[in-house]
N, C-alpha and C. Protein backbone atom coordinates (compact mmCIF):
# COMPACT_ATOMS: atom_id res chain seq x y z
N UNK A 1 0.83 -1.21 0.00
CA UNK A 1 0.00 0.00 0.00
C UNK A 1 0.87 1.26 0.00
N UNK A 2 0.42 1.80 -0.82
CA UNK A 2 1.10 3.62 -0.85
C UNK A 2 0.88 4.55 0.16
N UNK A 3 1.08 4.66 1.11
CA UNK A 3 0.36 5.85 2.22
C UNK A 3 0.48 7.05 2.10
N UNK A 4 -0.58 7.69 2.27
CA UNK A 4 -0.09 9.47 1.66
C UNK A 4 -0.74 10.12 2.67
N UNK A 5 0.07 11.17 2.88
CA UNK A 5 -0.87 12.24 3.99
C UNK A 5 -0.77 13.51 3.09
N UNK A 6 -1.73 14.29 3.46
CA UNK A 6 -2.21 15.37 3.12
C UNK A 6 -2.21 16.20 3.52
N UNK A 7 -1.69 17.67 3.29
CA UNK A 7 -1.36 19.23 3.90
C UNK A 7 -2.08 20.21 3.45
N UNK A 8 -3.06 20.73 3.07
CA UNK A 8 -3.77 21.97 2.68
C UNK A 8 -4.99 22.15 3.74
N UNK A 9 -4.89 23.71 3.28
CA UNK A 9 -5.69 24.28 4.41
C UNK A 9 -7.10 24.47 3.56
N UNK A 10 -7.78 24.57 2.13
CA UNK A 10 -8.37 24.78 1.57
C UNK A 10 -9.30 22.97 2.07
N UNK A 11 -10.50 23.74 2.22
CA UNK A 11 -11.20 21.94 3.07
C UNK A 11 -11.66 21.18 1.48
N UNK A 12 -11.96 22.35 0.45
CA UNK A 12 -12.56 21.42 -0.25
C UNK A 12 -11.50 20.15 -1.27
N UNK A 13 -10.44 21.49 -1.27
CA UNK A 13 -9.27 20.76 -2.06
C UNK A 13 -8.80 19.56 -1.58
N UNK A 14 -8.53 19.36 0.16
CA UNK A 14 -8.30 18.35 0.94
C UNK A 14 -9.24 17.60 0.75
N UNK A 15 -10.57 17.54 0.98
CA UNK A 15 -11.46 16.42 0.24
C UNK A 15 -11.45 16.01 -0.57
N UNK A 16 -11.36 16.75 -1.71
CA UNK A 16 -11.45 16.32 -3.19
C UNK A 16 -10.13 15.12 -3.75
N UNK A 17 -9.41 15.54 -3.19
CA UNK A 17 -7.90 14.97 -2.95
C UNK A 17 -8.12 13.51 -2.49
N UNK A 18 -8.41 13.61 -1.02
CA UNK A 18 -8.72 12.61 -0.44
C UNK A 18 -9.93 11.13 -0.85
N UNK A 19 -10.60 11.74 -1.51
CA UNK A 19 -11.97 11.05 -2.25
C UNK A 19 -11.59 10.57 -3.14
N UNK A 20 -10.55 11.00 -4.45
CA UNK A 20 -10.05 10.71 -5.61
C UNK A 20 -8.53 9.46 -5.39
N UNK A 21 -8.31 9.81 -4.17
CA UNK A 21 -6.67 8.99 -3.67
C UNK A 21 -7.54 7.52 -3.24
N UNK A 22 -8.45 7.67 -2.44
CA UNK A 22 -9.20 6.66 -1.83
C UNK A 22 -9.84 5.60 -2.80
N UNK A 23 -10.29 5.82 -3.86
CA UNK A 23 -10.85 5.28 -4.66
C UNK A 23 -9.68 4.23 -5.34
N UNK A 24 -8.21 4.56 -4.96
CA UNK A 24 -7.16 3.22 -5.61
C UNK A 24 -7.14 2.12 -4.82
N UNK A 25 -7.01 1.00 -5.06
CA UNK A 25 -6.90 0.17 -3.93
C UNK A 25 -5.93 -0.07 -3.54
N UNK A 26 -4.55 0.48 -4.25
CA UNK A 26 -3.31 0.48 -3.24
C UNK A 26 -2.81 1.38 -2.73
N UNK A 27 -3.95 2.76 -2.30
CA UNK A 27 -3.52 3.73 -1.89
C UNK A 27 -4.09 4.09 -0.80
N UNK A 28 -3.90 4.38 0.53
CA UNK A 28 -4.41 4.60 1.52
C UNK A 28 -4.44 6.30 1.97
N UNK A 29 -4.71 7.16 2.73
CA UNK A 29 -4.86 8.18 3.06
C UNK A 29 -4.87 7.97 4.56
N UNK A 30 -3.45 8.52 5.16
CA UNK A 30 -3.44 8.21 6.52
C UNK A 30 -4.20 9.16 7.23
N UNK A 31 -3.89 11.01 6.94
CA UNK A 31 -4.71 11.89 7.65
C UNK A 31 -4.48 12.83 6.92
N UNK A 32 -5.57 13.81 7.11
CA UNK A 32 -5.33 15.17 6.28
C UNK A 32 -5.47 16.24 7.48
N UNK A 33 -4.30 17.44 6.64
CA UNK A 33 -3.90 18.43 8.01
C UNK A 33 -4.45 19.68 7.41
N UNK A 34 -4.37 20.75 8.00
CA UNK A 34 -4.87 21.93 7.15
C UNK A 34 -3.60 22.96 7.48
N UNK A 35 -2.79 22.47 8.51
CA UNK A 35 -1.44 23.29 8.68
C UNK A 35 -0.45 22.55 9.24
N UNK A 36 1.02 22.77 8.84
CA UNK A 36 2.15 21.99 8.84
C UNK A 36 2.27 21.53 10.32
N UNK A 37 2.16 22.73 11.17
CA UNK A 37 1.84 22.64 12.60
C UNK A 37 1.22 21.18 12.73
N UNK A 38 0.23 21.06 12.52
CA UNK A 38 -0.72 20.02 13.14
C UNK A 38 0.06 19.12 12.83
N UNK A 39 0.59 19.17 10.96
CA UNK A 39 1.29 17.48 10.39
C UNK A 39 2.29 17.40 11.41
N UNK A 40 3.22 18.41 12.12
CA UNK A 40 4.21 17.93 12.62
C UNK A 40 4.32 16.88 13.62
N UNK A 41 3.34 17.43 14.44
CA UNK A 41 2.79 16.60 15.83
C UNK A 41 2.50 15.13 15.99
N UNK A 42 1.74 14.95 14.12
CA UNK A 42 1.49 13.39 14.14
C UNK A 42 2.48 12.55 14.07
N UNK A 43 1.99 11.54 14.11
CA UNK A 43 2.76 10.05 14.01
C UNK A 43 3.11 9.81 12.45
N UNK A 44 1.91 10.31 11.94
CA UNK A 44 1.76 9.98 10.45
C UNK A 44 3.00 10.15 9.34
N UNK A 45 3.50 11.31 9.70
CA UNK A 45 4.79 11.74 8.98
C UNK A 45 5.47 10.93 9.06
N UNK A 46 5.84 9.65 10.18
CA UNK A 46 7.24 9.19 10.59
C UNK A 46 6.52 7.95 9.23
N UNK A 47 5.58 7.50 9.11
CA UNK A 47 4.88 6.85 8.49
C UNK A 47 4.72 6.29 7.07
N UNK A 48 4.28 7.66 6.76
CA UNK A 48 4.07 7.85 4.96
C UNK A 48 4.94 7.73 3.88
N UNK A 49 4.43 7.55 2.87
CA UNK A 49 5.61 7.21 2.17
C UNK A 49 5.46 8.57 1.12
N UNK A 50 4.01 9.01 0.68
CA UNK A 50 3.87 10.55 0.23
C UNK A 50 3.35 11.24 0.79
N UNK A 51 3.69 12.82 0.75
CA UNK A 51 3.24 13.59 1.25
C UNK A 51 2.81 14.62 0.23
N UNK A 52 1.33 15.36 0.41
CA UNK A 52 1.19 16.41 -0.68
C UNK A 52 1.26 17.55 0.13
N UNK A 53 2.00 18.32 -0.48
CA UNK A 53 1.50 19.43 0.17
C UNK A 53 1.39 20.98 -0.26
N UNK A 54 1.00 21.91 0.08
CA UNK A 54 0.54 23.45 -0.34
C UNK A 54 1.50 24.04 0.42
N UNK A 55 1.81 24.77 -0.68
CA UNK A 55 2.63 26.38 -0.13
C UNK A 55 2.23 26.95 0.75
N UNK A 56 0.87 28.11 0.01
CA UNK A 56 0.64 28.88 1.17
C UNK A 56 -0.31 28.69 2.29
N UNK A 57 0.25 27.88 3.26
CA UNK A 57 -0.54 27.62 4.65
C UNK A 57 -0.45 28.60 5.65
N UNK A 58 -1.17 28.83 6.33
CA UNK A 58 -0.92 29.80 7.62
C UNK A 58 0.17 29.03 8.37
N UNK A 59 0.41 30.13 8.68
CA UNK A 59 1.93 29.86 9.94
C UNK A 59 2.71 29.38 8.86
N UNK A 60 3.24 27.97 9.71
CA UNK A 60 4.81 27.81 8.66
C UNK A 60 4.55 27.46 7.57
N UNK A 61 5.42 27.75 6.24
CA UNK A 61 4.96 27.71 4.85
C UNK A 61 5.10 26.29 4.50
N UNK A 62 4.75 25.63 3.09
CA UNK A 62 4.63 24.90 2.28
C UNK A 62 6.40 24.49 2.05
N UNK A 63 6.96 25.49 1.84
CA UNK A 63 8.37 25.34 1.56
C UNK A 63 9.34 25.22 2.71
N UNK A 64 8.84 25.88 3.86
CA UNK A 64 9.63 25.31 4.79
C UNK A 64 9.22 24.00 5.94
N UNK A 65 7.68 23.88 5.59
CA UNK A 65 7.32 22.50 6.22
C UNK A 65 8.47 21.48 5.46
N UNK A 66 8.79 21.46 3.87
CA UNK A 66 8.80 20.67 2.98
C UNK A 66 10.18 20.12 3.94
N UNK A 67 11.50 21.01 4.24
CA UNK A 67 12.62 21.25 5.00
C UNK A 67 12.41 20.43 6.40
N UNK A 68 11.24 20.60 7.25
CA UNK A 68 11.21 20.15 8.54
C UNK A 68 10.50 18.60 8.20
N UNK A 69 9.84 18.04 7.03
CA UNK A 69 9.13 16.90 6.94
C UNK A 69 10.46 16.25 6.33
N UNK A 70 11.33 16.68 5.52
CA UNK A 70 12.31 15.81 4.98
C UNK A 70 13.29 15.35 6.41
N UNK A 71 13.41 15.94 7.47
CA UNK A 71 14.69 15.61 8.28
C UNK A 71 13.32 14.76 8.98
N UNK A 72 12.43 14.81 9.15
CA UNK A 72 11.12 13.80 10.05
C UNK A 72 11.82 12.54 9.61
N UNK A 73 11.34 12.57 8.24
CA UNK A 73 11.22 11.23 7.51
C UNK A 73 11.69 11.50 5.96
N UNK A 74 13.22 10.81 6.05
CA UNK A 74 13.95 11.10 5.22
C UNK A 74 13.42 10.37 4.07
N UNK A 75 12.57 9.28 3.73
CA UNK A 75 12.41 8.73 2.51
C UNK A 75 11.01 9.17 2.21
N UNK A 76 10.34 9.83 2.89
CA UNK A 76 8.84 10.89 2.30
C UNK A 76 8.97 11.24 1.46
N UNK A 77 8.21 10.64 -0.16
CA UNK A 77 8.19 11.60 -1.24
C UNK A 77 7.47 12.66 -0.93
N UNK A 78 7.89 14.31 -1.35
CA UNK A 78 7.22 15.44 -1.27
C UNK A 78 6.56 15.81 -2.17
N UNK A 79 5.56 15.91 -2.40
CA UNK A 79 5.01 16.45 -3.94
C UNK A 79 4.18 17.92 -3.54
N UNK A 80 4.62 19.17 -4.26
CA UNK A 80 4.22 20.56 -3.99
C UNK A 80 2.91 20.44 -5.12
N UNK A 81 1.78 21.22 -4.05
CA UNK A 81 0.70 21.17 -4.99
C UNK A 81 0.08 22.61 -4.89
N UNK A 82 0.36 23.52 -5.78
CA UNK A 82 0.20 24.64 -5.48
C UNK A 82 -0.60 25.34 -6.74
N UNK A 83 -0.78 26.67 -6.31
CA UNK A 83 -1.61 27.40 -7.51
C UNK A 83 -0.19 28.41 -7.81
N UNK A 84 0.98 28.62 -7.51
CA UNK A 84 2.24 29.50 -7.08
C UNK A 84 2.89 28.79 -8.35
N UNK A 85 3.65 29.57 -9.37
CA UNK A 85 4.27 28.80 -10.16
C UNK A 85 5.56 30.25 -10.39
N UNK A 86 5.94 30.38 -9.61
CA UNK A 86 7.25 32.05 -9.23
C UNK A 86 8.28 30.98 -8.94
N UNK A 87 9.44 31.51 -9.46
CA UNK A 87 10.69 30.69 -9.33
C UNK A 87 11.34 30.73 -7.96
N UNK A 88 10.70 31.68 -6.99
CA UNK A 88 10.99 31.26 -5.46
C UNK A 88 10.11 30.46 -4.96
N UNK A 89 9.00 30.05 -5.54
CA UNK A 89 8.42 29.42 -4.91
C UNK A 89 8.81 27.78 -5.90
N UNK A 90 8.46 27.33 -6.49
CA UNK A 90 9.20 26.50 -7.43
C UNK A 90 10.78 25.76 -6.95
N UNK A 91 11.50 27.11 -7.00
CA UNK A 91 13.14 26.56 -6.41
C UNK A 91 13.12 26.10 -5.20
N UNK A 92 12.34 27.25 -4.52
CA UNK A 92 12.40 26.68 -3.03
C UNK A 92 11.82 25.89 -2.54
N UNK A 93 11.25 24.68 -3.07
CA UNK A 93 10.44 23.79 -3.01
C UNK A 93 11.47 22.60 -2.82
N UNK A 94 11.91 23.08 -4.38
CA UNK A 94 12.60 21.52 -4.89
C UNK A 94 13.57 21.65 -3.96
N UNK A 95 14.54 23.01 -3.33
CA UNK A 95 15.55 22.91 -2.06
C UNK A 95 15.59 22.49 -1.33
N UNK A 96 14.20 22.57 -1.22
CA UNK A 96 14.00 21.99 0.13
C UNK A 96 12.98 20.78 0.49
N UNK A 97 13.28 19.89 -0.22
CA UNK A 97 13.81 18.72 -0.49
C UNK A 97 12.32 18.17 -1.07
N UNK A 98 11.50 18.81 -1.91
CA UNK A 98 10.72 18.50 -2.67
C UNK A 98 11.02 17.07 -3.78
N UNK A 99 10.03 16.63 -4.37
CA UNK A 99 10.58 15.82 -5.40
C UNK A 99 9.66 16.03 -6.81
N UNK A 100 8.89 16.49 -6.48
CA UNK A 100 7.69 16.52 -7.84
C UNK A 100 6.65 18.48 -7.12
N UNK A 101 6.62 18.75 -8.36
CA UNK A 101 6.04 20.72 -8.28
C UNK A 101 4.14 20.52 -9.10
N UNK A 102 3.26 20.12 -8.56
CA UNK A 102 2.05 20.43 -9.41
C UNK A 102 1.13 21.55 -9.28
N UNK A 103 0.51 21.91 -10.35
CA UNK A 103 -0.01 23.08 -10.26
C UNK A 103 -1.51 22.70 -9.49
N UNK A 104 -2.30 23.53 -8.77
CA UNK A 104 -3.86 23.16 -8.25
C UNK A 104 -4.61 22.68 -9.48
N UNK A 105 -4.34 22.89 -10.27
CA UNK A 105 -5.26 22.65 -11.51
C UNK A 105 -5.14 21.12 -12.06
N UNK A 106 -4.66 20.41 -11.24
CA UNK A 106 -4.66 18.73 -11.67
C UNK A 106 -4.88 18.22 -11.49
N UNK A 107 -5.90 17.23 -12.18
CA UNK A 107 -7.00 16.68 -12.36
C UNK A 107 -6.89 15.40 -11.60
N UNK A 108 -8.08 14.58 -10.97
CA UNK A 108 -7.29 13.43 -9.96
C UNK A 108 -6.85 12.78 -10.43
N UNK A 109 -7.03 12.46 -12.01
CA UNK A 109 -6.44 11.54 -12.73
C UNK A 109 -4.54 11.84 -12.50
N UNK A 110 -4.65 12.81 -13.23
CA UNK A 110 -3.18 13.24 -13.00
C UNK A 110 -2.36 13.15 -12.05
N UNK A 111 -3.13 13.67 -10.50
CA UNK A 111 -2.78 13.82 -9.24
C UNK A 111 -2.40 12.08 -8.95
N UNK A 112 -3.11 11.27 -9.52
CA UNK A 112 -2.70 10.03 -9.15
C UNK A 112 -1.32 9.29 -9.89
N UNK A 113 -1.51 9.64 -11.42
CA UNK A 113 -0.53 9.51 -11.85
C UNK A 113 1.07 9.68 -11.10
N UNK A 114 1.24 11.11 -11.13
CA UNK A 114 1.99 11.89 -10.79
C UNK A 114 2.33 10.70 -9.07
N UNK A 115 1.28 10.52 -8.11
CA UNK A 115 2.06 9.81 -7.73
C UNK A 115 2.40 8.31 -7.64
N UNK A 116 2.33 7.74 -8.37
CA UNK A 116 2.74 6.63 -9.15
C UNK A 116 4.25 6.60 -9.73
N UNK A 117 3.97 7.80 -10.16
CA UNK A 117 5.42 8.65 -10.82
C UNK A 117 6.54 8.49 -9.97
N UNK A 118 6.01 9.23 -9.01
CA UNK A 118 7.08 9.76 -7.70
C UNK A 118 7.34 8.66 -7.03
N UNK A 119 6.98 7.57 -6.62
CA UNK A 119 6.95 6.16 -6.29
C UNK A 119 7.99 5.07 -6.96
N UNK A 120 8.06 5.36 -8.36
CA UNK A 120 8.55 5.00 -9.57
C UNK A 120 10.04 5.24 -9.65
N UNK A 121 10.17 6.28 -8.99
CA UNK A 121 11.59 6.96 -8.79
C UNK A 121 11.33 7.85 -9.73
N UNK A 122 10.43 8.79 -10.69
CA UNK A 122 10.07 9.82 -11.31
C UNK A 122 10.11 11.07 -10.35
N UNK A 123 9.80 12.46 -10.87
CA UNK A 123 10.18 13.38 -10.48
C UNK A 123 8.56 14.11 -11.22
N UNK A 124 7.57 13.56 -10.57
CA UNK A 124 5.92 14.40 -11.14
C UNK A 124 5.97 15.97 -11.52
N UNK A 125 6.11 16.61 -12.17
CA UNK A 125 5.36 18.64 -12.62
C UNK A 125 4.64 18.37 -13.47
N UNK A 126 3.86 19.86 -13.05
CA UNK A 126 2.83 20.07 -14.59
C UNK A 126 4.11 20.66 -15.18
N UNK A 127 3.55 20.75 -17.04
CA UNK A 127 4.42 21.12 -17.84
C UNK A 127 4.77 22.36 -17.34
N UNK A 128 4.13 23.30 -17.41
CA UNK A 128 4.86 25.08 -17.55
C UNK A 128 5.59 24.73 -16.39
N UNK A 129 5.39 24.43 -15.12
CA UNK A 129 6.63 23.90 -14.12
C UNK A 129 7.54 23.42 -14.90
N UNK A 130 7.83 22.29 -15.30
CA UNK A 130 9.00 21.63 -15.82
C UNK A 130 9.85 22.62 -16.84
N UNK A 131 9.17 23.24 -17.58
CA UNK A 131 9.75 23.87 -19.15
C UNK A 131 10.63 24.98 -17.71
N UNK A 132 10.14 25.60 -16.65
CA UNK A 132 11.16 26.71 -16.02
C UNK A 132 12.03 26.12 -15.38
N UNK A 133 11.88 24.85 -15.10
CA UNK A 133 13.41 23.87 -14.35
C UNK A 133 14.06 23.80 -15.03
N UNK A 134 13.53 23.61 -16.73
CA UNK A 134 14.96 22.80 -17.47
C UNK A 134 15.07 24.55 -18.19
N UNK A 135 14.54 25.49 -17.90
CA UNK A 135 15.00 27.18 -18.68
C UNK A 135 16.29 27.45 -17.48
N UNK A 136 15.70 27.08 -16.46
CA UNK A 136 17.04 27.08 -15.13
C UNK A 136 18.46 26.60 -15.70
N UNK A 137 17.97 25.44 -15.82
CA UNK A 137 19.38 24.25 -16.43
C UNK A 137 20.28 25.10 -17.80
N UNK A 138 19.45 25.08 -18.51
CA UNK A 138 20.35 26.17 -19.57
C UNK A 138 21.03 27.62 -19.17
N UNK A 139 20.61 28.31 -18.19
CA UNK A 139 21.23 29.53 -18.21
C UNK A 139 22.24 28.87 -16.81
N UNK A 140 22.48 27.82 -16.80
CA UNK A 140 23.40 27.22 -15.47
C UNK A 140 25.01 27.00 -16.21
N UNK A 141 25.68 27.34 -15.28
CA UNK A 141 27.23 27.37 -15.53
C UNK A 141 28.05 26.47 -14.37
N UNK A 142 28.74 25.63 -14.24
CA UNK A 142 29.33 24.97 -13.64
C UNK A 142 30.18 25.91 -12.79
N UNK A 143 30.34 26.15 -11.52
CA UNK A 143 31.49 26.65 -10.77
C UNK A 143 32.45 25.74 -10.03
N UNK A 144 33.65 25.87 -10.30
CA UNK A 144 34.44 25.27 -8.96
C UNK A 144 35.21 25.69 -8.12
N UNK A 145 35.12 25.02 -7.16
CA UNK A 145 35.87 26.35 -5.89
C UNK A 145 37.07 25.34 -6.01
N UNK A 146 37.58 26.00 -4.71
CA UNK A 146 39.26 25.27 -4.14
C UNK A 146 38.71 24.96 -2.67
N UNK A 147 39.28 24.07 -1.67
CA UNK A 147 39.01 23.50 -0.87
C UNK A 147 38.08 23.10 -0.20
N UNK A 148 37.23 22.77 -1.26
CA UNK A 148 35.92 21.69 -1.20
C UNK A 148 34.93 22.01 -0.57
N UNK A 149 35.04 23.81 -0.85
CA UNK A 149 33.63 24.37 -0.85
C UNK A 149 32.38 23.52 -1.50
N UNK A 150 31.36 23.79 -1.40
CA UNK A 150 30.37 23.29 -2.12
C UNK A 150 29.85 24.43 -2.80
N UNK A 151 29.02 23.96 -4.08
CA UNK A 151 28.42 25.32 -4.67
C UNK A 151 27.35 26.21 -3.93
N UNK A 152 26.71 25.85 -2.92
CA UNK A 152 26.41 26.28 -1.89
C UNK A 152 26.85 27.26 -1.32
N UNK A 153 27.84 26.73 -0.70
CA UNK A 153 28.75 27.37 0.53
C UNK A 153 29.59 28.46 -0.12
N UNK A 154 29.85 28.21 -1.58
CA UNK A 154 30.69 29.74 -2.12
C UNK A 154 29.41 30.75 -1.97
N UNK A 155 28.56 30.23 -2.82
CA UNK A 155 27.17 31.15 -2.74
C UNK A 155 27.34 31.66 -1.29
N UNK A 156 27.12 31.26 -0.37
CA UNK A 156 26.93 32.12 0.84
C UNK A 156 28.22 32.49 1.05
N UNK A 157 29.37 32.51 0.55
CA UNK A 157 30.57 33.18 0.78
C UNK A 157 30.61 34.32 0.24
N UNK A 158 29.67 34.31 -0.59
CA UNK A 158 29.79 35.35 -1.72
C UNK A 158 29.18 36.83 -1.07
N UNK A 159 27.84 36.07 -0.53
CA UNK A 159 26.88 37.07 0.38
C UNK A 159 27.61 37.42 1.58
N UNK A 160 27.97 36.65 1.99
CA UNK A 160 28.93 37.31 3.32
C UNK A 160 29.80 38.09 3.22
N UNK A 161 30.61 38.00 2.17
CA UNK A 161 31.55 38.99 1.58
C UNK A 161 30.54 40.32 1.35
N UNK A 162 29.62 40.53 0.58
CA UNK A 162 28.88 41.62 0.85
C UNK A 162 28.30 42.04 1.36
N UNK A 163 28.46 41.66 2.58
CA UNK A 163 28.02 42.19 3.99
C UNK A 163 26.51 41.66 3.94
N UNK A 164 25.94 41.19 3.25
CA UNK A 164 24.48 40.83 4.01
C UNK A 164 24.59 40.38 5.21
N UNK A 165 23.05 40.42 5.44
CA UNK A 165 23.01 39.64 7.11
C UNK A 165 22.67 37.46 6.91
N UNK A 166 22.77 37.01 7.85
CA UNK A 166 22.36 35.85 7.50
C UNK A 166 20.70 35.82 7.39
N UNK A 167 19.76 36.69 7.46
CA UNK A 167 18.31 36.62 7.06
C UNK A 167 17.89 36.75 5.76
N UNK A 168 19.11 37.88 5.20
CA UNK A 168 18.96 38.44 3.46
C UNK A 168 19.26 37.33 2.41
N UNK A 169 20.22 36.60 3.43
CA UNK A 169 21.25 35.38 2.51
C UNK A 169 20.18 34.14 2.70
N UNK A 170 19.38 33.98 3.92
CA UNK A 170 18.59 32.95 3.92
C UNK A 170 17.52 32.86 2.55
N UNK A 171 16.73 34.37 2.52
CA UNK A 171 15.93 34.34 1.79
C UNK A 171 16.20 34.58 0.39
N UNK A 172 17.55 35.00 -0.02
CA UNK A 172 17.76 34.76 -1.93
C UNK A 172 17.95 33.20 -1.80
N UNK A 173 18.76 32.16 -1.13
CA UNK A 173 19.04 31.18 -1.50
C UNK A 173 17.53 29.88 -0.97
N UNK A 174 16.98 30.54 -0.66
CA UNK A 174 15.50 29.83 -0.12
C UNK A 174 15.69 28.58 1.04
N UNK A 175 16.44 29.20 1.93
CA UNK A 175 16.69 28.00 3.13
C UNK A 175 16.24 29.08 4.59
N UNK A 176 16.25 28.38 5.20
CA UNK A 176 16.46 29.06 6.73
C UNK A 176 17.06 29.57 7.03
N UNK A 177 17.13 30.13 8.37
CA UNK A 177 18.17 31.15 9.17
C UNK A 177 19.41 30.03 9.29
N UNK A 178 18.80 29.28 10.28
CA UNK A 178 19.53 28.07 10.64
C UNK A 178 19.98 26.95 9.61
N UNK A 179 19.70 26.87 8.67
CA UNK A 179 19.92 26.32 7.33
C UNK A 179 21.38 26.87 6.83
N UNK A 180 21.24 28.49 6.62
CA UNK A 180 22.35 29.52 6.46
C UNK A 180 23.95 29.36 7.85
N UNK A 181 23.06 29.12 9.07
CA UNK A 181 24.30 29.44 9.84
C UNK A 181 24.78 27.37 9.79
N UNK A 182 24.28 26.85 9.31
CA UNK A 182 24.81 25.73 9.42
C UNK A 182 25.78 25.42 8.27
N UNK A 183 25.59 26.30 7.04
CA UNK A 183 26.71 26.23 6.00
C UNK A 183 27.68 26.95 6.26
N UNK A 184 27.29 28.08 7.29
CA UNK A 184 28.47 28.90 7.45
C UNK A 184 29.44 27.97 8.57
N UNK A 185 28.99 27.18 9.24
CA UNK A 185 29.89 26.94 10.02
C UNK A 185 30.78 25.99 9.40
N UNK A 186 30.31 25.02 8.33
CA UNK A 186 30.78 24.36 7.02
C UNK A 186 32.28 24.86 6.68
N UNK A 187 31.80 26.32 6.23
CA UNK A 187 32.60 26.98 5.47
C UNK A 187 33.86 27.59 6.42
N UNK A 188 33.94 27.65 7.96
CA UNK A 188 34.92 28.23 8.72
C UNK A 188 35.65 27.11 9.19
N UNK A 189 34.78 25.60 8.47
CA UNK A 189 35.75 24.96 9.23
C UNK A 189 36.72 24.20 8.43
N UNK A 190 35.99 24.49 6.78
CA UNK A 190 37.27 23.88 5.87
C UNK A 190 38.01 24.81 5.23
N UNK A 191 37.73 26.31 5.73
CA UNK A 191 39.05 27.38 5.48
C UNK A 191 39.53 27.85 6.54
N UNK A 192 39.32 26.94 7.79
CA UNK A 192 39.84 27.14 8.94
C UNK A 192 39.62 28.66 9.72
N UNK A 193 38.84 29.09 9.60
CA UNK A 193 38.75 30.11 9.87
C UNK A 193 37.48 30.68 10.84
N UNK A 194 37.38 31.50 11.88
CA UNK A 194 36.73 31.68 13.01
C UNK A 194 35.96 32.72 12.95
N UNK A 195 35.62 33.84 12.05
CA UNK A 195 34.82 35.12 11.78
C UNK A 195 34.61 34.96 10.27
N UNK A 196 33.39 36.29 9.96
CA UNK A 196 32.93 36.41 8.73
C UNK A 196 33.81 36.78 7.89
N UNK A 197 35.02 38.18 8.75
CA UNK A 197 35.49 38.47 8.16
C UNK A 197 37.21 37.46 7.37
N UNK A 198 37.75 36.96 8.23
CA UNK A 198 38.74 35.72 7.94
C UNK A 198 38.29 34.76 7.12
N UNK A 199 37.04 34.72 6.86
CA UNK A 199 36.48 33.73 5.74
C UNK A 199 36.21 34.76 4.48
N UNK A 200 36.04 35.48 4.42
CA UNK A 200 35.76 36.82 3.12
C UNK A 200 37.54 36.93 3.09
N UNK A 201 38.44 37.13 3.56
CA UNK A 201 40.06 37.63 3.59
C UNK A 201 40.49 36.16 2.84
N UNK A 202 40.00 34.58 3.26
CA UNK A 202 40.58 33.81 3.15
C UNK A 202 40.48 33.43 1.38
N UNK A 203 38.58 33.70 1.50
CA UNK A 203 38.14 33.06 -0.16
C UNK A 203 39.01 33.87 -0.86
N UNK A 204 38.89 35.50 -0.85
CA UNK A 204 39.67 36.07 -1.44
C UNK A 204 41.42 35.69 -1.90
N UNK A 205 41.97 35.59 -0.98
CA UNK A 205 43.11 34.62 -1.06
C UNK A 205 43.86 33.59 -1.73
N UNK A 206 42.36 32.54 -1.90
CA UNK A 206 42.26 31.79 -2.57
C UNK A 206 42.25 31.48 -4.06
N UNK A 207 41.29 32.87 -4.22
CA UNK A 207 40.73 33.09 -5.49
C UNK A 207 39.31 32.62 -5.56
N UNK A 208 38.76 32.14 -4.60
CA UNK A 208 37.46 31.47 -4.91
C UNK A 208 36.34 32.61 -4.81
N UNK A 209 36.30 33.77 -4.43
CA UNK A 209 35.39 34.56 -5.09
C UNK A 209 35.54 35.10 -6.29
N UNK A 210 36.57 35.48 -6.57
CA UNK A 210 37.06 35.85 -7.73
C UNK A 210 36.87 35.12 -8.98
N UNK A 211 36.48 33.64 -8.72
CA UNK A 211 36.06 32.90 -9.75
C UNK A 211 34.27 33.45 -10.18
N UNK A 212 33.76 33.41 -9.46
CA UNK A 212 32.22 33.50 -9.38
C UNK A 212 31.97 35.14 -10.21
């Protein structure tokens, strides 16, 4: 059996969802939440094997539940089911540790497909989603650092060097506060270095901003 739990705050969408999933016979519907809050609390998460879920929920978002349900239960497929199709909302999905982007507009047929898909080891979007992942992929350039930065971690080297704060840097790269100070500490400890500023003196040094 497939187990799926359910995240939207919209009651009819959560029904409709739920009524159309129910009708497979190898698909079960453990519980439906209307905010990430509630999913967190359950049992169900440690559980499931999919999860759907919506962006914009009250309180904590769609994109950063997606972040706190992946460290729950690391093999939860995530599937984003949103009416939001903006490349922060999109990127920051798949960052955070999404696996499949659908638009509200998909039909249960689809909605079932899609997770069949994701099950499959597929990666479920509606099209206009997909065509801006792979428009991403083309305007993408390979970077490489020197001492085994990650492409990540230059990225936030980069911001630190320009003085942002770690809140400004959280929200261009679509992670957390704590998401941000956990790469930074990454980054001071394989250029050995103990401040913002000795890590901006060091990349420099290196050359690894200078590449970017």
């Amino acid at each position: 059996m497939i187990k799926i739990t359910i995240i939207e705050d919209n009651i009819f969408a959560r029904t409709a969802w739920e009524t159309a999933l129910s009708s497979e016979e190898d698909f079960v519907v453990l519980e439906l939440f209307s905010s990430c809050e509630e999913a967190i609390e359950s049992e169900s998460i440690k559980k499931c094997d999919v999860i759907l879920l919506d962006i914009g929920l009250p309180g904590i978002s769609g994109i950063e539940g997606a972040e706190i349900f992946s460290s729950i239960n690391t093999n939860a497929l995530i599937i984003m089911i949103s009416i939001q199709d903006d490349d922060k909302s999109i990127f920051g999905s798949l960052q955070a540790g999404a696996i499949g982007y659908l638009h509200k507009s998909v039909s249960p047929e689809e909605l079932i497909d899609s997770i069949r898909l994701a099950v499959k080891g597929g990666s479920p979007m509606t099209p206009q989603i997909a065509r801006k992942v792979l428009k991403s992929f083309h305007k993408f350039k390979p970077r490489y650092t020197e001492d085994n930065l990650t492409e990540k971690e230059t990225t936030i080297l980069t911001l630190l060097s320009e003085g942002k704060s770690y809140k400004k840097i959280a929200e261009e790269i679509f992670l957390s506060v704590d998401g941000v100070k956990y790469h930074i500490r990454s980054i001071y400890e394989k250029l050995h270095v103990h401040s913002r500023a000795e890590a901006v003196n060091k990349g420099q040094k290196l050359r690894i901003l200078s590449k970017l």
